[in-house]
C-alpha atoms as a PDB file:
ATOM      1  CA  UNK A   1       0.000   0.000   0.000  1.00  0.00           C
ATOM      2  CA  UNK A   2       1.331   3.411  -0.973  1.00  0.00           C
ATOM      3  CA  UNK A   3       0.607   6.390   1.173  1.00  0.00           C
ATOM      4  CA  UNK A   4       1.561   9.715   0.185  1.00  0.00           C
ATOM      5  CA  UNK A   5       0.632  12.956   1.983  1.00  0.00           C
ATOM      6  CA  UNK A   6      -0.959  16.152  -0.205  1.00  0.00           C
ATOM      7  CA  UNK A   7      -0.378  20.040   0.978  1.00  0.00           C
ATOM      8  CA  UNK A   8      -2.518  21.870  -0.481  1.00  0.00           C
ATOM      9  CA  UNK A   9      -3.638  25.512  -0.300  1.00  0.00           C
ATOM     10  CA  UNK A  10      -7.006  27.815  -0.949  1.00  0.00           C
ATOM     11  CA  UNK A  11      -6.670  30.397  -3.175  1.00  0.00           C
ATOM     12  CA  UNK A  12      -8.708  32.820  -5.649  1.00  0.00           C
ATOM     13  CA  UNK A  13     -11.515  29.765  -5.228  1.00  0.00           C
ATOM     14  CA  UNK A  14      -8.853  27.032  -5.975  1.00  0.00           C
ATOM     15  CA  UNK A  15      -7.030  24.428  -3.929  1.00  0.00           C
ATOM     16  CA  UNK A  16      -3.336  23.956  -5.433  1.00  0.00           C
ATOM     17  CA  UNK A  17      -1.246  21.011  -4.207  1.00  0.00           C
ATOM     18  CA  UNK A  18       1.738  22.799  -2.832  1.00  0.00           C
ATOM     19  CA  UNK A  19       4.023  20.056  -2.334  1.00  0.00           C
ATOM     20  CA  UNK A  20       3.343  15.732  -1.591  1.00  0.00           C
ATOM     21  CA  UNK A  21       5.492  14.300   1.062  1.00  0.00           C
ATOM     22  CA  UNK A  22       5.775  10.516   1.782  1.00  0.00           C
ATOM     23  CA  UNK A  23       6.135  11.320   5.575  1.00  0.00           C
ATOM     24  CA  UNK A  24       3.024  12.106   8.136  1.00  0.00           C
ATOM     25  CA  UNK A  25       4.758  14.649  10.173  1.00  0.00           C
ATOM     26  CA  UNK A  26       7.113  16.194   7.655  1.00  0.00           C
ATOM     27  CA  UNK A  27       3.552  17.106   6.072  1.00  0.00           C
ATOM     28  CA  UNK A  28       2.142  18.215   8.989  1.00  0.00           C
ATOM     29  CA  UNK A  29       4.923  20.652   9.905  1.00  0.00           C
ATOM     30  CA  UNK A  30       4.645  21.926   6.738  1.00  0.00           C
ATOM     31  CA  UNK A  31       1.424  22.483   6.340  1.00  0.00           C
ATOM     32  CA  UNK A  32       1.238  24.492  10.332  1.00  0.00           C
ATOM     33  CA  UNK A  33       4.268  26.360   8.417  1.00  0.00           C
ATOM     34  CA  UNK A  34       2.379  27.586   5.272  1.00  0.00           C
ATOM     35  CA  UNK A  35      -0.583  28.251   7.177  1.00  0.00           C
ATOM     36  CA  UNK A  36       1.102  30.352   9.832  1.00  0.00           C
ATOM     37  CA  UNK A  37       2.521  32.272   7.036  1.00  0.00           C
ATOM     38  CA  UNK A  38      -0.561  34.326   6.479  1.00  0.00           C
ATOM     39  CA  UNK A  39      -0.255  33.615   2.965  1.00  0.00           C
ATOM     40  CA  UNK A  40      -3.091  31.755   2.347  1.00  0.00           C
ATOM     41  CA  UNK A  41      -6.751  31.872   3.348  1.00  0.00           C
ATOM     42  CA  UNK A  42      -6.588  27.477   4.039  1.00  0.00           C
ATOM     43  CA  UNK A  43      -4.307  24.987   4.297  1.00  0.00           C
ATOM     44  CA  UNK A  44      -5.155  21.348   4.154  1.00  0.00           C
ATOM     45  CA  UNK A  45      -3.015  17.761   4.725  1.00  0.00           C
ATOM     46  CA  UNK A  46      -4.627  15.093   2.017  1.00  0.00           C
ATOM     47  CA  UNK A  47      -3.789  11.742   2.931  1.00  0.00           C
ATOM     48  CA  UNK A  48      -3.929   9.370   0.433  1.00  0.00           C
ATOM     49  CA  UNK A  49      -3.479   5.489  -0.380  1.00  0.00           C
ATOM     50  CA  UNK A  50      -3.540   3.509  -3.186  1.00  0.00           C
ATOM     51  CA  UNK A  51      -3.884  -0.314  -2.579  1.00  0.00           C
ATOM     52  CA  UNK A  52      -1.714  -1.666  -5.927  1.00  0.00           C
ATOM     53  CA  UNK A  53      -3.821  -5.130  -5.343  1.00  0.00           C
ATOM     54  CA  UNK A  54      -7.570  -3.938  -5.690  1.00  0.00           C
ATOM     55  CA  UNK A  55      -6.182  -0.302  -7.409  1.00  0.00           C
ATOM     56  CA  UNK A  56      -8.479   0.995  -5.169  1.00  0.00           C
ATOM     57  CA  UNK A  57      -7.506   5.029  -3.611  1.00  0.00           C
ATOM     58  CA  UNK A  58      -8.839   6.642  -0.735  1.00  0.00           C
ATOM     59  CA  UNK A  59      -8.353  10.119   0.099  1.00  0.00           C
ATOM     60  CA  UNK A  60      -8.404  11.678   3.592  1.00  0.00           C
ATOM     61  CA  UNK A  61      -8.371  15.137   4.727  1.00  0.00           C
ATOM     62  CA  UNK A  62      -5.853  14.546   8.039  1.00  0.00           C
ATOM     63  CA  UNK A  63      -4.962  18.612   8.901  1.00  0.00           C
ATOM     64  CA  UNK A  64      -7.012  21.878   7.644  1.00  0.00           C
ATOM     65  CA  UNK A  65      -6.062  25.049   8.946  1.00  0.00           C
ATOM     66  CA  UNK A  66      -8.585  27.575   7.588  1.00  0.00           C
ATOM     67  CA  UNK A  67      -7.880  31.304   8.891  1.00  0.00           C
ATOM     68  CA  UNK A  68     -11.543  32.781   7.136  1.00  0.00           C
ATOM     69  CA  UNK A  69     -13.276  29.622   9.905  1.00  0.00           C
ATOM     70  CA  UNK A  70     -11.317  30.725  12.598  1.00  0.00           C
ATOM     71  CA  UNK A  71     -11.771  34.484  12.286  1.00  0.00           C
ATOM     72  CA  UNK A  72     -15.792  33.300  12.183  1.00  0.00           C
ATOM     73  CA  UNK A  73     -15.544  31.360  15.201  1.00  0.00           C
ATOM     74  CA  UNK A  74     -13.589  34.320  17.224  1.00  0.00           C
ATOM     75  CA  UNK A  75     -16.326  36.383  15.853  1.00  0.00           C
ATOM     76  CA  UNK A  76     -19.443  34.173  16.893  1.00  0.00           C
ATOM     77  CA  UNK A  77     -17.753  33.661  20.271  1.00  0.00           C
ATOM     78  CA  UNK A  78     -17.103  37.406  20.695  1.00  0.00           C
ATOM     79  CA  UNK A  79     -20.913  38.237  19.627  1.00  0.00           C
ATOM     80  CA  UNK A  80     -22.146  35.541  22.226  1.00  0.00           C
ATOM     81  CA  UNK A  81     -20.411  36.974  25.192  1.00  0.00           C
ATOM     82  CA  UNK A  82     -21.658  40.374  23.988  1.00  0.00           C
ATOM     83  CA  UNK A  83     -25.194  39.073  23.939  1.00  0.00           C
ATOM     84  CA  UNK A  84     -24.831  37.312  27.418  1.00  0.00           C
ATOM     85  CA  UNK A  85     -23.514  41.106  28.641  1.00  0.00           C
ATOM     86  CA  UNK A  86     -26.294  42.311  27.492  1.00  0.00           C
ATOM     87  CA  UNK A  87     -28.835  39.929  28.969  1.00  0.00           C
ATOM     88  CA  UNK A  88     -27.290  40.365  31.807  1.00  0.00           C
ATOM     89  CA  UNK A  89     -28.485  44.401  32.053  1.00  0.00           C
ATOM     90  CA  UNK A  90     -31.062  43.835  30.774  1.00  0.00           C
ATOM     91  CA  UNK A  91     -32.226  41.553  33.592  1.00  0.00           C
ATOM     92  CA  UNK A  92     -30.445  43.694  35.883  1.00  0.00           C
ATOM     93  CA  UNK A  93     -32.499  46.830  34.820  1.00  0.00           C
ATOM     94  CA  UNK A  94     -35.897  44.439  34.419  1.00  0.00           C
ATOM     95  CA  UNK A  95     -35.672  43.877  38.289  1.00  0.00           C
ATOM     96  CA  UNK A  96     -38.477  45.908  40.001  1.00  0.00           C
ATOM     97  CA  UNK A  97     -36.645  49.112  41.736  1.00  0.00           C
ATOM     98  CA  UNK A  98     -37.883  48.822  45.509  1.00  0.00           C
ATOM     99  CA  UNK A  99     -37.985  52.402  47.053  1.00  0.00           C
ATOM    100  CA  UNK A 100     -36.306  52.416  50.639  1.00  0.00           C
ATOM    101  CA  UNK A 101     -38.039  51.624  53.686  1.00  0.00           C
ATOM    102  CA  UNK A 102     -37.901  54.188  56.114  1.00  0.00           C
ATOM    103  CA  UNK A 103     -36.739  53.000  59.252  1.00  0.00           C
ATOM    104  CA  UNK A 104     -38.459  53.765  62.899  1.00  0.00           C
ATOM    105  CA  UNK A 105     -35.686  55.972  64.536  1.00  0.00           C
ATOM    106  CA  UNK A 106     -33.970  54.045  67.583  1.00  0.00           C
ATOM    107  CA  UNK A 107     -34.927  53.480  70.794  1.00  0.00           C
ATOM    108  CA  UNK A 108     -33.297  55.408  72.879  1.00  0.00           C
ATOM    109  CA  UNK A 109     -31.893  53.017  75.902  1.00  0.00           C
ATOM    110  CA  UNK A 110     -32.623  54.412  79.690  1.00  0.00           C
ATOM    111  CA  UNK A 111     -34.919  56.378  81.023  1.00  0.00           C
ATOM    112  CA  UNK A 112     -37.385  59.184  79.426  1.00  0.00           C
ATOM    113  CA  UNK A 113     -37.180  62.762  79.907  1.00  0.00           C
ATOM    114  CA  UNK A 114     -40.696  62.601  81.528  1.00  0.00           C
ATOM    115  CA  UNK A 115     -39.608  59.994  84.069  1.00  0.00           C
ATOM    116  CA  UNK A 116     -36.459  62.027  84.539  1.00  0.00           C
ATOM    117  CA  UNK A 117     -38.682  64.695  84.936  1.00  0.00           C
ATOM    118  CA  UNK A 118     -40.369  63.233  87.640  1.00  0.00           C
ATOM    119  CA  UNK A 119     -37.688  61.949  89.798  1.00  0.00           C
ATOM    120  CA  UNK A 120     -36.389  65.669  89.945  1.00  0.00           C
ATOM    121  CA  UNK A 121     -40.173  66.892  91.363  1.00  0.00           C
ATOM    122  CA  UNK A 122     -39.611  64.203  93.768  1.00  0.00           C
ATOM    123  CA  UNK A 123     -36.199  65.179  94.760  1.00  0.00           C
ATOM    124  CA  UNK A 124     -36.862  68.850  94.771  1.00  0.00           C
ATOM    125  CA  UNK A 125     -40.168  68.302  96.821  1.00  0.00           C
ATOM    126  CA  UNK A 126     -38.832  65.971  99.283  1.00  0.00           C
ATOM    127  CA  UNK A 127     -35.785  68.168  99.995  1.00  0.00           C
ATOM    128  CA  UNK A 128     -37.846  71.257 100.436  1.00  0.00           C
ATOM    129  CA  UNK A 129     -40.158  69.510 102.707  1.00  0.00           C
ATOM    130  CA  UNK A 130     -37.205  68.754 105.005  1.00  0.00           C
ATOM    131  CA  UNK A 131     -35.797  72.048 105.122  1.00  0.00           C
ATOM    132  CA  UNK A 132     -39.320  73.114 106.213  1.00  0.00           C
ATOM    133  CA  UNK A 133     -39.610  70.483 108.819  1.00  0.00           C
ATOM    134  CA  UNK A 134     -35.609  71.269 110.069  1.00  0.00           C
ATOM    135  CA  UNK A 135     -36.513  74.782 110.215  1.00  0.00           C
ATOM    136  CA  UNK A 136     -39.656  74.326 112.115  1.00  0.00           C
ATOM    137  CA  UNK A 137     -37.997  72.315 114.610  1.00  0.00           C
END
């Protein structure tokens, strides 16, 4: 069985076989090499047998490098994480805007002025009530 390995490249609406290698990974480095080049728009590995006892061939696409699918895909991932951004306001600025609840104002801790009040009567009284009694005596 012969195996030989096809580079070819896209251009102007053509694929042109850029060079055949008999070795996998000689083709493979090759073909990263031309496609990293910016040269062409794709770059494809072809592998392909021929069985010399049925003459039968069989082709096999084993590497494709293809710069227009990648720019897509970079595209249709950027445009998906812009459409989850703006889901994501939108549901933010859907949510129902709650005014704030006015709280009671604290309780004060201790006693009231009215009880303080009180207590000062009380003292006031009690201390004028002895003087009178001390003076009467």
């Amino acid at each position: 069985m012969l195996v030989a390995y096809e580079i070819q490249s896209y251009q102007a609406g053509n694929w042109k076989i850029e060079a055949i290698f008999d070795d996998r990974q000689l083709a493979l480095i090759d073909a990263e090499r031309l496609g990293n080049s910016g040269r062409h728009s794709a770059v494809r590995v072809v592998e392909e047998s021929h069985d010399d006892v049925t003459g039968k061939t069989a082709n096999k696409t084993i590497f494709s490098s293809n710069k227009i699918d990648e720019h897509n895909k970079k595209a249709t991932d950027l445009q998906a994480e812009v459409r989850r951004e703006v889901g994501a306001a939108k549901a933010k600025r859907a949510e129902p805007v709650r005014p704030k609840s006015k709280k009671a104002p604290p309780k004060k801790k201790g006693p009231s002025v009215i009880w303080l009040g009180l207590l000062l009567v009380v003292i006031l009284g009690g201390g004028i009530g002895a003087m009178m009694t001390l003076h009467q005596m």
